[in-house]
Protein backbone atom coordinates (compact mmCIF):
# COMPACT_ATOMS: atom_id res chain seq x y z
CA UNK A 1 14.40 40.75 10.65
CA UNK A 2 11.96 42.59 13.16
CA UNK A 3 9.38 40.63 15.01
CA UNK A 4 6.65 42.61 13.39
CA UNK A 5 7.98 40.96 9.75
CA UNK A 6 8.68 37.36 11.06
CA UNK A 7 4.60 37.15 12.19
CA UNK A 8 3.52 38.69 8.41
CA UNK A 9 5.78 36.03 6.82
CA UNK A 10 4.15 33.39 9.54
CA UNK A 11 0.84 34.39 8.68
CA UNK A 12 1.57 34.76 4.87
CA UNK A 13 2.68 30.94 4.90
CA UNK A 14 0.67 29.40 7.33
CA UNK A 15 -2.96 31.32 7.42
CA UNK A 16 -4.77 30.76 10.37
CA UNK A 17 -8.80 31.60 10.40
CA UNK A 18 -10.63 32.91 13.39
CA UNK A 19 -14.12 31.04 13.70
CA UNK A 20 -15.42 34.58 12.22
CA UNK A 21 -13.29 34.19 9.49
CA UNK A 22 -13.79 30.38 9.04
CA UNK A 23 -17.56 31.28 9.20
CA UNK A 24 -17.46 34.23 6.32
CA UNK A 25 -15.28 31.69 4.49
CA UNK A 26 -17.20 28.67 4.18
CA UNK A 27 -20.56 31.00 4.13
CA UNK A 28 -22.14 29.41 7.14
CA UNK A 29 -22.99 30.56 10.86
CA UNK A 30 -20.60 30.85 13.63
CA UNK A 31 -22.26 28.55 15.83
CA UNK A 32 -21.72 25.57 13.20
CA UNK A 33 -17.99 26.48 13.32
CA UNK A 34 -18.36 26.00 17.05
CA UNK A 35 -20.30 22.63 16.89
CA UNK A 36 -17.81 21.27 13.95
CA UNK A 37 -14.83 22.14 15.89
CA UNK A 38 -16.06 20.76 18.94
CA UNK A 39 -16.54 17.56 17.55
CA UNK A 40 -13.51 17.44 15.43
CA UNK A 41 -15.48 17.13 12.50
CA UNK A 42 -13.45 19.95 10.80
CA UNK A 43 -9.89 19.88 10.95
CA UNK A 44 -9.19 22.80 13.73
CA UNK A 45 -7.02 23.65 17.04
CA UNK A 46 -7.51 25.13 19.95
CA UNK A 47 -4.86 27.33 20.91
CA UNK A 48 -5.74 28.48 24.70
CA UNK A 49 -9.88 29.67 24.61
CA UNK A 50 -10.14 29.89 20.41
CA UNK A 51 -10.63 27.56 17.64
CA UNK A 52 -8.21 28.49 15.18
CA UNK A 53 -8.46 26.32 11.47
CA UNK A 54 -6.02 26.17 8.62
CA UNK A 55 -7.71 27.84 5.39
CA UNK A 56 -5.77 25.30 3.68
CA UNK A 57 -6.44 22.29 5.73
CA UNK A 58 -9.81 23.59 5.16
CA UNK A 59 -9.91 23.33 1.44
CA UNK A 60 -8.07 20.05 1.49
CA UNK A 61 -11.06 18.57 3.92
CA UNK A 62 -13.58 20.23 1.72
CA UNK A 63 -12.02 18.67 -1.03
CA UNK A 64 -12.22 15.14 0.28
CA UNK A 65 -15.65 15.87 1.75
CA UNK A 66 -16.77 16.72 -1.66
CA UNK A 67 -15.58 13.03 -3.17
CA UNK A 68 -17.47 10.78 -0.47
CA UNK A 69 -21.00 9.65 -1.73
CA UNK A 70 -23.84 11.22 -0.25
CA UNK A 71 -25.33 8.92 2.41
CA UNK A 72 -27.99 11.75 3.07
C-alpha cells in the first residue's frame, strides 16, 4: 500500500477538521473555534501550532450539549 493511500484511508476513518472547516461546519466564526478550543470547551487537539477537532467527537459533544437544560 503506498503512503499516498494509507493517509486517504486515515483520513477516511478518522476525519480531522481544520478550525476553517470546524467553523463552516458548525456555521459559526473562526474566532469562536479559537476561543472554544482554547478553553477546552470543545473537544479539540493541538497538534504543533493548529487546533485540529474530530467531526465525530464533534457531533457526539453536540449531541450531549443538546440534552443539558438550558441554564441561559
Amino acid at each position: 500500500m503506498s503512503n499516498g493511500s494509507t493517509l486517504k484511508k486515515l483520513n477516511d476513518s478518522v476525519p480531522l477538521l481544520s478550525v476553517d472547516d470546524a467553523a463552516l461546519y458548525l456555521n459559526i466564526p473562526k474566532s469562536t473555534i479559537y476561543m472554544l478550543c482554547k478553553r477546552r470547551i470543545i473537544p479539540c487537539v493541538k497538534i504543533g501550532k493548529h487546533w485540529r477537532c474530530s467531526k465525530d467527537t464533534l457531533d457526539k459533544w453536540i449531541a450531549e450539549q443538546s440534552q443539558k437544560p438550558c441554564t441561559d
